[in-house]
PDB file of N, CA and C in Angstrom:
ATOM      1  N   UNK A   1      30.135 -32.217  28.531  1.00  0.00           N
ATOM      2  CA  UNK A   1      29.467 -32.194  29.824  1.00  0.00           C
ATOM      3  C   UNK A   1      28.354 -31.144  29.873  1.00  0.00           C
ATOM      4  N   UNK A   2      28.491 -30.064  28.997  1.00  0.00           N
ATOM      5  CA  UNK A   2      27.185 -28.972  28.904  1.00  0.00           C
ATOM      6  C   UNK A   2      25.663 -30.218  28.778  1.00  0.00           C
ATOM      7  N   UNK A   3      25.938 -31.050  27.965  1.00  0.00           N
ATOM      8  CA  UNK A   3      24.535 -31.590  27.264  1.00  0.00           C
ATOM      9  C   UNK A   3      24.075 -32.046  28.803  1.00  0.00           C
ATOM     10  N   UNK A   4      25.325 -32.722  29.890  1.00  0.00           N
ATOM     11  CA  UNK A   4      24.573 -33.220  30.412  1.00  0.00           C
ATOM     12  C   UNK A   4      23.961 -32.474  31.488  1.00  0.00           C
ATOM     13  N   UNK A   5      24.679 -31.256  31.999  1.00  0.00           N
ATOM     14  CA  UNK A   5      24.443 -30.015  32.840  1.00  0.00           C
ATOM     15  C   UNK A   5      23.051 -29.508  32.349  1.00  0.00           C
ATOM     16  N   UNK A   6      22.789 -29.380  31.348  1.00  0.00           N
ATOM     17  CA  UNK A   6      21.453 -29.033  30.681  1.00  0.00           C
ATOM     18  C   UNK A   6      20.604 -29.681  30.448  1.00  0.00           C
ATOM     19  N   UNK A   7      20.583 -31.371  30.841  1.00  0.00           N
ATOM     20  CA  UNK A   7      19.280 -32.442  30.800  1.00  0.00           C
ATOM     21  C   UNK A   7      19.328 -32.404  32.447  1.00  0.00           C
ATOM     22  N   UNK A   8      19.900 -32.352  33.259  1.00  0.00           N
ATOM     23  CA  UNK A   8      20.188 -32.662  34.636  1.00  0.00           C
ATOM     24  C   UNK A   8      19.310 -31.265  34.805  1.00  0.00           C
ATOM     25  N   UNK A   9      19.434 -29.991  34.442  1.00  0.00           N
ATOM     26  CA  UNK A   9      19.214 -29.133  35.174  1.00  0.00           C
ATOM     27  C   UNK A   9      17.546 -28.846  34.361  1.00  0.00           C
ATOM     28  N   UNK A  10      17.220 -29.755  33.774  1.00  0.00           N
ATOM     29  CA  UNK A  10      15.709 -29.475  33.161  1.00  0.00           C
ATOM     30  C   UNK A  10      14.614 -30.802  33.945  1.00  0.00           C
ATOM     31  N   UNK A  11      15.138 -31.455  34.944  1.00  0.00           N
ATOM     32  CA  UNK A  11      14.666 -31.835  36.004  1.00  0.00           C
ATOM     33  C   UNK A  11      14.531 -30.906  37.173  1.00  0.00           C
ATOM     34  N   UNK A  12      13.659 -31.744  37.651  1.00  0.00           N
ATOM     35  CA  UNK A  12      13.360 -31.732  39.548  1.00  0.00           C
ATOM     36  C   UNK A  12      14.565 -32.271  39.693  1.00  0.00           C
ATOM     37  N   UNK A  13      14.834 -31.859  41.455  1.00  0.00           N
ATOM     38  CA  UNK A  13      15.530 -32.534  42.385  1.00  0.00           C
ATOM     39  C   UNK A  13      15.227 -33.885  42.298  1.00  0.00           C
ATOM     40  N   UNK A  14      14.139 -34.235  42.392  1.00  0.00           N
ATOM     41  CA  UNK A  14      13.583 -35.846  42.942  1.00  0.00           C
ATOM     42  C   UNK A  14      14.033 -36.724  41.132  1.00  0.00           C
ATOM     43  N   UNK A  15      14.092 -36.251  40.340  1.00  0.00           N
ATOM     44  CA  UNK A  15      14.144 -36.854  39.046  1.00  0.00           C
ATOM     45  C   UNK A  15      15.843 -36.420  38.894  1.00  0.00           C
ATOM     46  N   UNK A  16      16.776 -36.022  39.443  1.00  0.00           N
ATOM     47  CA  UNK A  16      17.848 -36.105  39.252  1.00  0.00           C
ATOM     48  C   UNK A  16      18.432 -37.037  39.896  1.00  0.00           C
ATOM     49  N   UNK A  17      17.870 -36.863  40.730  1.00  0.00           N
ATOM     50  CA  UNK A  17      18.284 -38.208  41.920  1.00  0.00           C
ATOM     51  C   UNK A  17      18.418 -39.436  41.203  1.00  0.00           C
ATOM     52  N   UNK A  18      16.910 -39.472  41.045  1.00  0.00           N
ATOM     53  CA  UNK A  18      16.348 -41.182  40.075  1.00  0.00           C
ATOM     54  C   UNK A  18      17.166 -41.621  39.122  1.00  0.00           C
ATOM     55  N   UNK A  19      17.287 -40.359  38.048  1.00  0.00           N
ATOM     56  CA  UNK A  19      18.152 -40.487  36.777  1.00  0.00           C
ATOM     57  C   UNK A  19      19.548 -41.009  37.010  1.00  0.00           C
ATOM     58  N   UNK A  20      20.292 -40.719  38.106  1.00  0.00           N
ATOM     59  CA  UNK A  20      21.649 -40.917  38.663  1.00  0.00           C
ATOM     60  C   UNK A  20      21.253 -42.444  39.345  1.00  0.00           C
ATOM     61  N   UNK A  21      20.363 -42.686  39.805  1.00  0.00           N
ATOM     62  CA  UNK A  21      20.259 -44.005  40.640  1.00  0.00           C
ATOM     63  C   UNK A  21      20.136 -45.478  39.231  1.00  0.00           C
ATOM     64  N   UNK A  22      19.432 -44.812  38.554  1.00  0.00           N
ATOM     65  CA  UNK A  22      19.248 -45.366  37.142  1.00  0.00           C
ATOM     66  C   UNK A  22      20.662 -45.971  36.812  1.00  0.00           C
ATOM     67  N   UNK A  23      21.296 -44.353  36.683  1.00  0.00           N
ATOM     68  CA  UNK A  23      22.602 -44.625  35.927  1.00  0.00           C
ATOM     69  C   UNK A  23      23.961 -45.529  36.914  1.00  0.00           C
ATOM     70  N   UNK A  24      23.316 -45.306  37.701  1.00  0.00           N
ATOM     71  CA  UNK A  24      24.084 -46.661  38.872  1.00  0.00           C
ATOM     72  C   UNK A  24      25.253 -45.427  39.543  1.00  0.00           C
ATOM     73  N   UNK A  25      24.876 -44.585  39.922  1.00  0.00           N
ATOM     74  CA  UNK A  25      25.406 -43.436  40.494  1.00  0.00           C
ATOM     75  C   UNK A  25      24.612 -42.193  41.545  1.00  0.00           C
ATOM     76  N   UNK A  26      25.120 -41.582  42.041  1.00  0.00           N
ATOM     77  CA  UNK A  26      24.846 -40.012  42.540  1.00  0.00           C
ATOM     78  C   UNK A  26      24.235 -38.995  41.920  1.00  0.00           C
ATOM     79  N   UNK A  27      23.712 -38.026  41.986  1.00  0.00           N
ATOM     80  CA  UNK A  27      23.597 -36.696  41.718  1.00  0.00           C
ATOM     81  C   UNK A  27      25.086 -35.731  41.900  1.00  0.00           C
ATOM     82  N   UNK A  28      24.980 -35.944  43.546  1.00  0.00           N
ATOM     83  CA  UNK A  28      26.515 -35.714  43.429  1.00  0.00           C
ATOM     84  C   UNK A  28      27.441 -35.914  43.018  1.00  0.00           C
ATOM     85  N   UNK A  29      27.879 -36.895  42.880  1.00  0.00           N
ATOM     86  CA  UNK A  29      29.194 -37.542  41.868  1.00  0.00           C
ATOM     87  C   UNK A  29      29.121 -36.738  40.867  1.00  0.00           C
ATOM     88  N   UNK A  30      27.884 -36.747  39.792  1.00  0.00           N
ATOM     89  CA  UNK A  30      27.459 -35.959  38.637  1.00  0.00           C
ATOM     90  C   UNK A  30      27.669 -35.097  38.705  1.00  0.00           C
ATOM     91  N   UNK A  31      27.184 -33.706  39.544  1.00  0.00           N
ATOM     92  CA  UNK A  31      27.635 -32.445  40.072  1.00  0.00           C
ATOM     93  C   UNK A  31      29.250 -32.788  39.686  1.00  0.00           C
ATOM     94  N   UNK A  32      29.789 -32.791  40.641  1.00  0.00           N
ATOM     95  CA  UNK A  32      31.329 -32.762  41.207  1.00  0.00           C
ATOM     96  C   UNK A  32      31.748 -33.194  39.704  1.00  0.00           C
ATOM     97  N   UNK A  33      31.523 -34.028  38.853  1.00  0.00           N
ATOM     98  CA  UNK A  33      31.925 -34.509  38.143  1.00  0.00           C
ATOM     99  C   UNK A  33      32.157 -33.292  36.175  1.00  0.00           C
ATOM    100  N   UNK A  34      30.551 -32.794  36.657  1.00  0.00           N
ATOM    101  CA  UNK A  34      30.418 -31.496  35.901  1.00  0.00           C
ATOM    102  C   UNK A  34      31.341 -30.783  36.071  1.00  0.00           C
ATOM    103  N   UNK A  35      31.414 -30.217  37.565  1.00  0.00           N
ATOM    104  CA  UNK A  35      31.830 -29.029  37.873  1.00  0.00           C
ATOM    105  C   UNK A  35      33.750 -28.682  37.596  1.00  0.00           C
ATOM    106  N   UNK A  36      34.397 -29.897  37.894  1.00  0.00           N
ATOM    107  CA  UNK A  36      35.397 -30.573  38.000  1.00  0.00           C
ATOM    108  C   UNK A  36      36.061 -30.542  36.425  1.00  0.00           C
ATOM    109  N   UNK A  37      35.233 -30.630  35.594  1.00  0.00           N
ATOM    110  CA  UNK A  37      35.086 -31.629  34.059  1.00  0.00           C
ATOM    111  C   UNK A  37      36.313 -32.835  33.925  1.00  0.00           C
ATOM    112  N   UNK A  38      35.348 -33.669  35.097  1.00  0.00           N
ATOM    113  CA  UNK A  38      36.012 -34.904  35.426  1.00  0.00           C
ATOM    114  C   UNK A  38      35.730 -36.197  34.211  1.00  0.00           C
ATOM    115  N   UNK A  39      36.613 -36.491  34.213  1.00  0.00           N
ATOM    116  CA  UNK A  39      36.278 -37.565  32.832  1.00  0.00           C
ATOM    117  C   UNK A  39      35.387 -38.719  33.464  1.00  0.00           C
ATOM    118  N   UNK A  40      34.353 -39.425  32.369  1.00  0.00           N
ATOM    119  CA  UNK A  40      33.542 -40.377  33.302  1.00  0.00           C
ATOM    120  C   UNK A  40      33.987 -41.862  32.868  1.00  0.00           C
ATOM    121  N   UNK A  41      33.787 -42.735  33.579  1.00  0.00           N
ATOM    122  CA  UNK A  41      34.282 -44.000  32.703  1.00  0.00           C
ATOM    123  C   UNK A  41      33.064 -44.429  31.605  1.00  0.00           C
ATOM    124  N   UNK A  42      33.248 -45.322  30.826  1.00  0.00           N
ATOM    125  CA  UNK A  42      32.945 -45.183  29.655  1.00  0.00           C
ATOM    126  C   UNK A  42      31.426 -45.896  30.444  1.00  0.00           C
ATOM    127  N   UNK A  43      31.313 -47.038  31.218  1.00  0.00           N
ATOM    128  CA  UNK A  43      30.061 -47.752  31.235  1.00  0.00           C
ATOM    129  C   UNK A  43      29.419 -46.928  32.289  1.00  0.00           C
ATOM    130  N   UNK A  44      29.657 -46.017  32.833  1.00  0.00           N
ATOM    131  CA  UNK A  44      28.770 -44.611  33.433  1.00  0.00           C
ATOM    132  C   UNK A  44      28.095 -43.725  32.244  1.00  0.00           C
ATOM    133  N   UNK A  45      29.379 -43.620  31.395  1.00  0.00           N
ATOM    134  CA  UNK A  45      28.913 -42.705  29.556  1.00  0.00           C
ATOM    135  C   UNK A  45      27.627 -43.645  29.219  1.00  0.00           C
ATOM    136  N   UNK A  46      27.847 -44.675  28.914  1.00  0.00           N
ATOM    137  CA  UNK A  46      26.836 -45.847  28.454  1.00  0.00           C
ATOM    138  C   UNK A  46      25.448 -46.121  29.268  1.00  0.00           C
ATOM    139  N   UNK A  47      25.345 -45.721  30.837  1.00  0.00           N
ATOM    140  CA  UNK A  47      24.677 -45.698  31.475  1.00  0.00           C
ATOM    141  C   UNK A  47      23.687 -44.080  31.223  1.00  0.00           C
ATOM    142  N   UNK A  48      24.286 -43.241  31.253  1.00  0.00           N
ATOM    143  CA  UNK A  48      24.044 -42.111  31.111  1.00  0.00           C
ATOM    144  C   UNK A  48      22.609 -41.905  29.315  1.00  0.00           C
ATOM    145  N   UNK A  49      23.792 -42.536  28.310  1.00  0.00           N
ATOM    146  CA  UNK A  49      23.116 -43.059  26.864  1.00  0.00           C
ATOM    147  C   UNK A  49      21.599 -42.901  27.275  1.00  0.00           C
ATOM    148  N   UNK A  50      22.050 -44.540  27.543  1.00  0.00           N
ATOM    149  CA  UNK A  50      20.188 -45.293  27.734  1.00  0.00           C
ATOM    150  C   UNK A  50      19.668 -44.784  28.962  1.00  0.00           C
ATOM    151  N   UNK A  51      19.672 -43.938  29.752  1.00  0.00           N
ATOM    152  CA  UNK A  51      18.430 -43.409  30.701  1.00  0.00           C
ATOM    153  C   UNK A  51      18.215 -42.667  30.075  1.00  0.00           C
ATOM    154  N   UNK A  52      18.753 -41.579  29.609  1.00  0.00           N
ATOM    155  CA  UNK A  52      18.642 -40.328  29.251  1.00  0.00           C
ATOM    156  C   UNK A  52      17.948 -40.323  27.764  1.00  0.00           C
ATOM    157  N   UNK A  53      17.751 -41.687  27.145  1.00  0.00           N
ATOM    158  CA  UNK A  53      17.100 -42.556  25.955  1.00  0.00           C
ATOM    159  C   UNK A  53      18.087 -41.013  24.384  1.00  0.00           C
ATOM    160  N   UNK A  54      19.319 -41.505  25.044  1.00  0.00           N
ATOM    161  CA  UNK A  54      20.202 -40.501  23.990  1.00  0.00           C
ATOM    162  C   UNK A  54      19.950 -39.188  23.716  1.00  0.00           C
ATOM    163  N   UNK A  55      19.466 -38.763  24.610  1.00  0.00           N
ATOM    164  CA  UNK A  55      19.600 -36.615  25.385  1.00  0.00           C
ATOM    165  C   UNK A  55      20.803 -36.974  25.173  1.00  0.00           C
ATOM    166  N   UNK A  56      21.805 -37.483  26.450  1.00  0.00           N
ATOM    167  CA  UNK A  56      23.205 -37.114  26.357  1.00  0.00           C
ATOM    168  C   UNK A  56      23.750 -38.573  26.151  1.00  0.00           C
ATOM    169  N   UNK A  57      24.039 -37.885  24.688  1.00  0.00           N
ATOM    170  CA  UNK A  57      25.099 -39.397  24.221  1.00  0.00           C
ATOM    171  C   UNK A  57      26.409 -39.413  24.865  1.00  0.00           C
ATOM    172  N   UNK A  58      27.023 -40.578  24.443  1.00  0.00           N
ATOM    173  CA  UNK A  58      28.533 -41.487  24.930  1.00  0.00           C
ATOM    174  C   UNK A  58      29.472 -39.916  24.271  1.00  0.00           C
ATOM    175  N   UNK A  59      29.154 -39.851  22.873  1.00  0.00           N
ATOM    176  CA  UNK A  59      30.019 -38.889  22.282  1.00  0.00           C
ATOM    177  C   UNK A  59      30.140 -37.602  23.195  1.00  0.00           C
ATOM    178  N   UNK A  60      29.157 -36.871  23.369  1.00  0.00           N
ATOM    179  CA  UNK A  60      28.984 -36.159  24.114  1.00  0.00           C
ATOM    180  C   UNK A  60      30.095 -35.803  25.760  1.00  0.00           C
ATOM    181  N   UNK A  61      29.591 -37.127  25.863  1.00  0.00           N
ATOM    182  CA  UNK A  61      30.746 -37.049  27.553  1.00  0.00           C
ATOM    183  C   UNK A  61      32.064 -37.555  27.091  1.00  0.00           C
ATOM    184  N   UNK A  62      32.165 -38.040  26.608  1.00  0.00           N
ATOM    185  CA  UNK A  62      34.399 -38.970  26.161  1.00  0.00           C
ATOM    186  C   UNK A  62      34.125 -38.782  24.603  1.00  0.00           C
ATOM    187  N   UNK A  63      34.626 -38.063  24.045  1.00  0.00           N
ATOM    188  CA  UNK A  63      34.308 -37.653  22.519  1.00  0.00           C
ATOM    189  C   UNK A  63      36.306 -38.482  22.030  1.00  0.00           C
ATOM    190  N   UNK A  64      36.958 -38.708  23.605  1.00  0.00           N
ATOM    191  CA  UNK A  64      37.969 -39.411  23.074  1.00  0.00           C
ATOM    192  C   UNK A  64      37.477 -40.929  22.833  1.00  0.00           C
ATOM    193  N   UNK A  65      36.759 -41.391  23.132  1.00  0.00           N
ATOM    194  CA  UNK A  65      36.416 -42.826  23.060  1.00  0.00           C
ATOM    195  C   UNK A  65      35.999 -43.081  21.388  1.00  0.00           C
ATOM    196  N   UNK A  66      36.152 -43.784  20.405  1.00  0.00           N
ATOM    197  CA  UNK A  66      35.649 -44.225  19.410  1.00  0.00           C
ATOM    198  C   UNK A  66      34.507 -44.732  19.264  1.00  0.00           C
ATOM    199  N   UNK A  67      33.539 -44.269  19.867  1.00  0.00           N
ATOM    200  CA  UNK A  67      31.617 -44.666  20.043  1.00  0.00           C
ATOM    201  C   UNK A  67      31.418 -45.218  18.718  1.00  0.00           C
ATOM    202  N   UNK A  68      31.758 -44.320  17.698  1.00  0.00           N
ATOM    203  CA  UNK A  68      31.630 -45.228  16.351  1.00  0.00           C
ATOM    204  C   UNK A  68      31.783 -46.603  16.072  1.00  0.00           C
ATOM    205  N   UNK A  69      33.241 -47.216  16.534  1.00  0.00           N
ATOM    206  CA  UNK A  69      33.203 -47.942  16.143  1.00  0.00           C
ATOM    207  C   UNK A  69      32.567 -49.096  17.186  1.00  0.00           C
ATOM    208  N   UNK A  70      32.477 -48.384  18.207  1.00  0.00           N
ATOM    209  CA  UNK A  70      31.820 -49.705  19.258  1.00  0.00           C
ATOM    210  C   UNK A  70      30.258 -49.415  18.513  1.00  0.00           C
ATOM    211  N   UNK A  71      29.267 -48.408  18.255  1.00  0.00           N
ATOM    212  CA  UNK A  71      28.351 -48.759  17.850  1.00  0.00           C
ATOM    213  C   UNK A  71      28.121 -49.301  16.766  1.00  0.00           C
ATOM    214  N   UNK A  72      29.159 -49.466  15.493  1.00  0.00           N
ATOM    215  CA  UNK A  72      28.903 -50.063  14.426  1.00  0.00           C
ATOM    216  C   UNK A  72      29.725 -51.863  14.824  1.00  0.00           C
ATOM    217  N   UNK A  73      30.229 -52.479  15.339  1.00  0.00           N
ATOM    218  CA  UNK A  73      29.837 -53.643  16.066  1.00  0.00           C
ATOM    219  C   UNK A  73      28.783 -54.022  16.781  1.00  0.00           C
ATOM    220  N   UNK A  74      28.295 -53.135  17.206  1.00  0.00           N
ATOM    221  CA  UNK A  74      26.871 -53.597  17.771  1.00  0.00           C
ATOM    222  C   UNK A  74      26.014 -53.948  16.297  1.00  0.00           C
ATOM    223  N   UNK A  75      25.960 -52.723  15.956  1.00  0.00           N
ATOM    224  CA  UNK A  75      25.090 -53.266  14.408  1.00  0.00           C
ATOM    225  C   UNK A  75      25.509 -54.438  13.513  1.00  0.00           C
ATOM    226  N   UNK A  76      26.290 -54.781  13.432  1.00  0.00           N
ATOM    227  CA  UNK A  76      26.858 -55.575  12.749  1.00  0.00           C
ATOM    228  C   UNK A  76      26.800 -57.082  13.171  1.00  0.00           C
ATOM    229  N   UNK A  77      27.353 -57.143  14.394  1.00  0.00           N
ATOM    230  CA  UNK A  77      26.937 -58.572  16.006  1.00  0.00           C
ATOM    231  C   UNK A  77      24.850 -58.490  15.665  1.00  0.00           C
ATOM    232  N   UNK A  78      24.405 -57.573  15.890  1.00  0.00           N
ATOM    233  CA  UNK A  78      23.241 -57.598  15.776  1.00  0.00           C
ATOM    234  C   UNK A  78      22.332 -58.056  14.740  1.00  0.00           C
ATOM    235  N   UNK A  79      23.021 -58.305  13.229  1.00  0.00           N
ATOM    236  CA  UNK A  79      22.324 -58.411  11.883  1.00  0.00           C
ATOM    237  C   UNK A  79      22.268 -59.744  11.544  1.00  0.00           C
TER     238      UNK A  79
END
């Protein structure tokens, strides 16, 4: 949760907002969620990924989740 406390906090207000609206969420939630070190569900993690264009990866927020192997099915489905 640091990576993401530290891309969140290298915005504006108005671009934290966005970034969270992006990610199909709050600022707040995010906050509370930091502050808390509330676990996120995985397609918020995944949301988070691609706005943030992998600042703060999946690993990063649920390092219990196996990202590996869901990203090496993607590669693989993909070839």
């Amino acid at each position: 949760m640091d990576k993401l406390r530290t891309f969140l906090n290298s915005m504006t207000p108005d671009q934290q907002e966005e970034f969270a609206r992006r990610c199909g969420t709050t600022i707040g939630y995010l906050r509370k969620a930091i502050s808390a070190a509330q676990q996120l569900g995985e397609s918020l993690c995944i949301n988070i990924d691609c706005e943030s264009n992998g600042a703060v990866r999946c690993e990063d927020l649920r390092p219990d989740v196996n990202w590996a192997y869901l990203r090496n099915t993607f590669t693989r489905e993909a070839a």
